[in-house]
Protein backbone atom coordinates (compact mmCIF):
# COMPACT_ATOMS: atom_id res chain seq x y z
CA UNK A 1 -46.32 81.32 19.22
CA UNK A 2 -43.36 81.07 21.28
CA UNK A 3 -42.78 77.27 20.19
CA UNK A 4 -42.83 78.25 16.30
CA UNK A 5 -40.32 81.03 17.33
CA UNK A 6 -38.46 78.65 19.22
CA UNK A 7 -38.68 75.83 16.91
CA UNK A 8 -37.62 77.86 13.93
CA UNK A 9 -34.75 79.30 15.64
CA UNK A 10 -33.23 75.14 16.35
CA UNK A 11 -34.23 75.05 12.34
CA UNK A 12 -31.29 77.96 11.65
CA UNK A 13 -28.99 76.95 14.58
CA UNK A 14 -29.24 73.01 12.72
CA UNK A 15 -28.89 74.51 9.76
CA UNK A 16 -25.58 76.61 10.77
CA UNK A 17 -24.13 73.47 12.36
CA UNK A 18 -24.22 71.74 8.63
CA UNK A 19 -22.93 74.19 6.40
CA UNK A 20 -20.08 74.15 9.25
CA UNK A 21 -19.46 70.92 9.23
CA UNK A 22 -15.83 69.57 7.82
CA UNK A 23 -15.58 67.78 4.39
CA UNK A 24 -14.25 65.22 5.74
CA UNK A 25 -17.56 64.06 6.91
CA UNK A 26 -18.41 63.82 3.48
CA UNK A 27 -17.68 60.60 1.71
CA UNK A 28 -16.12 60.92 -2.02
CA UNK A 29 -15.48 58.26 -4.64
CA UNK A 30 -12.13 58.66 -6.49
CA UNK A 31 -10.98 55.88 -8.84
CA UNK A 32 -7.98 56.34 -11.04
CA UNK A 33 -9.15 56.25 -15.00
CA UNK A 34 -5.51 57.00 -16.79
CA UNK A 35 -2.04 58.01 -15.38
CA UNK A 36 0.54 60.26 -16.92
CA UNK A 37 3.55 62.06 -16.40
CA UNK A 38 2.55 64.86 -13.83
CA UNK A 39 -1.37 64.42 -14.65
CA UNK A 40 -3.99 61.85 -14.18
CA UNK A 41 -7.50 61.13 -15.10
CA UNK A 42 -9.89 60.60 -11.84
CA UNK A 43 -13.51 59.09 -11.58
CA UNK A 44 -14.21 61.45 -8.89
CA UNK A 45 -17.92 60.93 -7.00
CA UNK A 46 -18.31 59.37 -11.06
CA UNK A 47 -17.30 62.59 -12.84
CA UNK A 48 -14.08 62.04 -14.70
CA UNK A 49 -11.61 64.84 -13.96
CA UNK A 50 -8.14 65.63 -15.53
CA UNK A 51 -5.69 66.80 -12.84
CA UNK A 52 -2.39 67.85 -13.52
CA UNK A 53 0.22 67.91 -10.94
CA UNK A 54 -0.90 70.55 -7.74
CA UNK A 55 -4.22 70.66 -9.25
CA UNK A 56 -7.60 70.73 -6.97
CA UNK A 57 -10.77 69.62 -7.77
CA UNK A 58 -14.09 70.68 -6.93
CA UNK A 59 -14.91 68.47 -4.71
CA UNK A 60 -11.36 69.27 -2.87
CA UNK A 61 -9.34 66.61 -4.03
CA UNK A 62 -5.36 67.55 -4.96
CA UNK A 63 -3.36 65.85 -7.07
CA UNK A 64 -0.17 65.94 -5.19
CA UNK A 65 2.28 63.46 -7.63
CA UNK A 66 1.46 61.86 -10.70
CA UNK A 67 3.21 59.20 -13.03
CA UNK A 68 2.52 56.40 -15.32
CA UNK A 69 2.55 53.72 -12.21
CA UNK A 70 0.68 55.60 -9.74
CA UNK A 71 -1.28 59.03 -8.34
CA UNK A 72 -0.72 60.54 -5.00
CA UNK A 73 -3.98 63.12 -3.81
CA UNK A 74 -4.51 64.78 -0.75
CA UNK A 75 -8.44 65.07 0.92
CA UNK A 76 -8.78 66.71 3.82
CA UNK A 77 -5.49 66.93 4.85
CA UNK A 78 -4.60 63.29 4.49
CA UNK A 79 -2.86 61.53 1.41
CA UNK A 80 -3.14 58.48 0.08
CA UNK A 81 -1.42 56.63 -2.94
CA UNK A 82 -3.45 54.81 -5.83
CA UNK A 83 -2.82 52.82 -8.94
CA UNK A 84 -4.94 52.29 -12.39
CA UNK A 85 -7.56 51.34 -11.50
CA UNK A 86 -7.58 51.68 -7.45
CA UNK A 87 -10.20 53.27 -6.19
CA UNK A 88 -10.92 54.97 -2.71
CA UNK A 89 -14.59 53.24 -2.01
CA UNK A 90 -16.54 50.15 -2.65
CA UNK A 91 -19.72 51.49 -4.29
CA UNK A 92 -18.20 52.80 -7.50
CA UNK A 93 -19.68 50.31 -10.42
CA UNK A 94 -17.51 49.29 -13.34
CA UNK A 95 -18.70 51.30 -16.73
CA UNK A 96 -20.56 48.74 -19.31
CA UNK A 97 -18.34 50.12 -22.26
CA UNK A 98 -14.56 49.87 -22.53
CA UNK A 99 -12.74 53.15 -22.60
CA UNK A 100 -9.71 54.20 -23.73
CA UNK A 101 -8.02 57.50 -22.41
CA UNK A 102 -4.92 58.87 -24.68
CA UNK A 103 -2.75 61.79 -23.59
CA UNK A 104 -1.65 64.28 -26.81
CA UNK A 105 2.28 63.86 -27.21
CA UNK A 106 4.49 67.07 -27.62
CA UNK A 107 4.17 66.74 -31.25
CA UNK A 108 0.02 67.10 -30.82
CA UNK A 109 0.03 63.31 -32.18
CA UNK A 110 -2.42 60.92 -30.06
CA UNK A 111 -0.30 57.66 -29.52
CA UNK A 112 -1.48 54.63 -27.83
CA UNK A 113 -0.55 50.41 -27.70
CA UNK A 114 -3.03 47.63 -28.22
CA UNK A 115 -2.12 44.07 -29.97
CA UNK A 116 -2.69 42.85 -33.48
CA UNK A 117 -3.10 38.86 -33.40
CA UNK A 118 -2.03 38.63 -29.91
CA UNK A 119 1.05 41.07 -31.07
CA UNK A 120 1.98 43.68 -28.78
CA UNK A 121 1.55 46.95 -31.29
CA UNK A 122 2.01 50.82 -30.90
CA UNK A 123 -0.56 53.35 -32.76
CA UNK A 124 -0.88 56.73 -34.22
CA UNK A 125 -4.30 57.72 -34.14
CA UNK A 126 -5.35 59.03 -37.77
CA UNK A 127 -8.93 60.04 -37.96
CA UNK A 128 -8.16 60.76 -41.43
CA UNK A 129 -7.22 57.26 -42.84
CA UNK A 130 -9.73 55.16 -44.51
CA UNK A 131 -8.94 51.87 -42.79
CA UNK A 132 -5.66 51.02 -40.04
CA UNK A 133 -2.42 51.04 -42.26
CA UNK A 134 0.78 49.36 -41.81
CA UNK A 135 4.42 48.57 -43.13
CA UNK A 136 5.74 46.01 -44.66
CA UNK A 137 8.90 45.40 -42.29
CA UNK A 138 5.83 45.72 -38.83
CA UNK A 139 3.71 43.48 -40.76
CA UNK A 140 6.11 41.11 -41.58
CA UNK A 141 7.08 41.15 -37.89
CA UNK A 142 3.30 40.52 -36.87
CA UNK A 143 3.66 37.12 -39.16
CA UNK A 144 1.06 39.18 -41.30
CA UNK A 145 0.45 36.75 -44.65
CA UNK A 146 1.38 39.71 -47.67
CA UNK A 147 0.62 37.02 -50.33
CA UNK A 148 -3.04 36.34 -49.24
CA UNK A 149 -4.28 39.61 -49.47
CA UNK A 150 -5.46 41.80 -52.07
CA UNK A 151 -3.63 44.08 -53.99
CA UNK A 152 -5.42 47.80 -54.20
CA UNK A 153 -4.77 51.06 -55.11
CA UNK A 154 -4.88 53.77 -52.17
CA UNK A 155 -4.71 57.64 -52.34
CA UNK A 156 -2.66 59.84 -49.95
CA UNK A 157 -2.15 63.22 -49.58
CA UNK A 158 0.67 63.00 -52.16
CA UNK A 159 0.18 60.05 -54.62
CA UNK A 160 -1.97 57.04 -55.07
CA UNK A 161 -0.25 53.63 -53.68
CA UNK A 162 -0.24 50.38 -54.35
CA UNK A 163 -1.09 48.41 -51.69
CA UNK A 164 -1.95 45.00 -50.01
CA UNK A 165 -5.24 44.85 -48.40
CA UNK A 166 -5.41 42.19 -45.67
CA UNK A 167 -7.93 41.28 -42.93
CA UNK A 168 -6.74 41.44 -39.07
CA UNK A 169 -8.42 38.48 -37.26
CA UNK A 170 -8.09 40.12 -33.94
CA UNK A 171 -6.80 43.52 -32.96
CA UNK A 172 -7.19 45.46 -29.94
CA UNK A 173 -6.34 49.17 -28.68
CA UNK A 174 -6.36 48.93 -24.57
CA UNK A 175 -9.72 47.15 -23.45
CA UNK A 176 -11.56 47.52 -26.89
CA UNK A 177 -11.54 44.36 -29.05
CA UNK A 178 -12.37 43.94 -32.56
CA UNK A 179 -12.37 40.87 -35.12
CA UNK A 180 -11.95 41.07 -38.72
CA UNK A 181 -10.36 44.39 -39.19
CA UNK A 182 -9.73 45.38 -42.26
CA UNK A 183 -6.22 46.84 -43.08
CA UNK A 184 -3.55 47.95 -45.67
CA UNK A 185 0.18 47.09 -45.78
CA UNK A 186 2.44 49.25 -47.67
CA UNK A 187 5.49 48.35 -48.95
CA UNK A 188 8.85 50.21 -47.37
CA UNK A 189 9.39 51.71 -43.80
CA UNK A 190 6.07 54.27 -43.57
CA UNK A 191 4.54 54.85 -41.68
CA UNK A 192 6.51 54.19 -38.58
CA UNK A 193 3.94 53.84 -36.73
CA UNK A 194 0.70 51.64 -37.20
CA UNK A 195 -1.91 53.97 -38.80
CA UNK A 196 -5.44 53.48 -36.45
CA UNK A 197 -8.07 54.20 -38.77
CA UNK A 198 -11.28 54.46 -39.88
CA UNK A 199 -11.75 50.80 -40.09
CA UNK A 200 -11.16 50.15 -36.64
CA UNK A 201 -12.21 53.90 -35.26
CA UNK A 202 -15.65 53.41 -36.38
CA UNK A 203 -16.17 50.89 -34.09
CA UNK A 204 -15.90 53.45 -31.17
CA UNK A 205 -17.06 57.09 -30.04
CA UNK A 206 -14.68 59.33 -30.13
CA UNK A 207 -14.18 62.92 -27.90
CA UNK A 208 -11.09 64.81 -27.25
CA UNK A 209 -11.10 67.45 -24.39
CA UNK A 210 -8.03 69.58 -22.88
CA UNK A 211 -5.00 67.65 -24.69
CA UNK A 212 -6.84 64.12 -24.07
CA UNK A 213 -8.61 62.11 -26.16
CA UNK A 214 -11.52 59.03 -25.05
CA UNK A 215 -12.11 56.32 -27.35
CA UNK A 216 -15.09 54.62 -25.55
CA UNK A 217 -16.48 51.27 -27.44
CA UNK A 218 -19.89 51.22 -29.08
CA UNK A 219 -20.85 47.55 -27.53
C-alpha cells in the first residue's frame, strides 16, 4: 500500500514538473506564407495565422516588425528575422496546391500581380466578371493580337459593350498557372486595371477571412 501511495505521489510531482516546464522546450514550426506592411501571414506548427504588428499568437509567437521584405517575431524571449518563405524548422512539408494570399487595399479592392504571356501584369480581383477583362492601350502593351479575336457583345452594370474576345496562351497570378484563358479587350483606358475573372477564378478556391483573401489552385 505504501508503494501505490508512494508511486502515485512521483505520478503528481512528474506531472507538476511538466506543466512547469518553459516553452521553450517546446519546438514550433513557423514559416512565413505572405508579408505586408505591419502584418504577415505565418504557417505556425501548420496553422496559418494573420499577425499584425505586436500581435501574439497562441502558441506564443509575437510579431515584433513586419514589411513586404521580411518579418521579425519574438519566442521565448529571443527574436529572429525571416523572409517569404523562411521557415524556423526542417520538418515543415511544402503544400501540394499553389496558394495565393492577397491583402484588401484601403479602398476594400483585392489587388495582386501575376504575368500574361510572360508579361509582368497587375490585377483587380472581380468575382463578378464573366471572364478576365482588359484595355486596349494594356493589351496592346502585352503584344495582345486585337485583330485575331472575336468580336462580342458584353453587358456591364451600365451598358452592353462591344468587345474583342481573345484567348491568353499563358497567364499566371503568383504560383498558379493557367493556359488558354479566355479574355475580353475593350476598347479605351477601362478598366485601369486588368479585370481577374471568372474565367481564370474558376480555376481556383477561393476564401477571404479578416481583410485577406486565399486563392488556392484546384490541381
Amino acid at each position: 500500500m505504501t508503494d501505490i501511495i508512494d508511486m502515485t505521489r512521483r505520478m503528481k510531482l512528474s506531472l507538476v514538473l511538466l506543466l512547469l516546464l518553459p516553452l521553450s522546450s517546446q519546438a514550433i514550426e513557423i514559416e512565413v506564407r505572405a508579408l505586408f506592411s505591419g502584418a504577415a501571414m505565418l504557417v505556425i506548427d501548420g496553422q496559418d495565422q494573420l499577425l499584425k504588428t505586436g500581435q501574439v499568437s497562441r502558441s506564443g509567437v509575437e510579431l515584433v516588425e513586419a514589411n513586404p521584405s521580411e518579418a521579425i517575431v519574438r519566442i521565448n524571449g529571443q527574436t529572429r528575422t525571416l523572409q517569404l518563405s523562411g521557415r524556423i524548422s526542417s520538418t515543415f512539408e511544402k503544400p501540394e496546391k499553389s496558394r495565393v494570399l492577397i491583402n484588401v487595399a484601403e479602398n476594400r479592392q483585392y489587388i495582386t500581380t501575376g504575368s500574361i504571356n510572360g508579361r509582368s501584369v497587375r490585377y483587380l480581383v472581380d468575382t463578378g466578371a464573366n471572364v478576365v477583362a482588359i484595355n486596349a492601350n494594356t493589351a496592346k502593351t502585352l503584344g495582345l493580337n486585337v485583330e485575331e479575336g472575336v468580336k462580342v457583345y458584353a453587358s456591364t452594370a451600365s451598358e452592353d459593350l462591344e468587345v474583342t474576345r481573345v484567348m491568353l496562351k499563358e497567364m499566371t497570378v503568383g504560383e498558379i498557372k493557367r493556359n488558354n484563358v479566355q479574355a475580353i479587350i475593350i476598347d479605351g483606358e477601362n478598366p485601369k486595371d486588368i479585370l481577374l475573372g471568372m474565367s481564370f477564378l474558376q480555376h481556383v478556391d477561393i476564401s477571404e477571412k479578416a481583410g485577406l483573401m486565399v486563392l488556392t489552385s484546384k490541381l
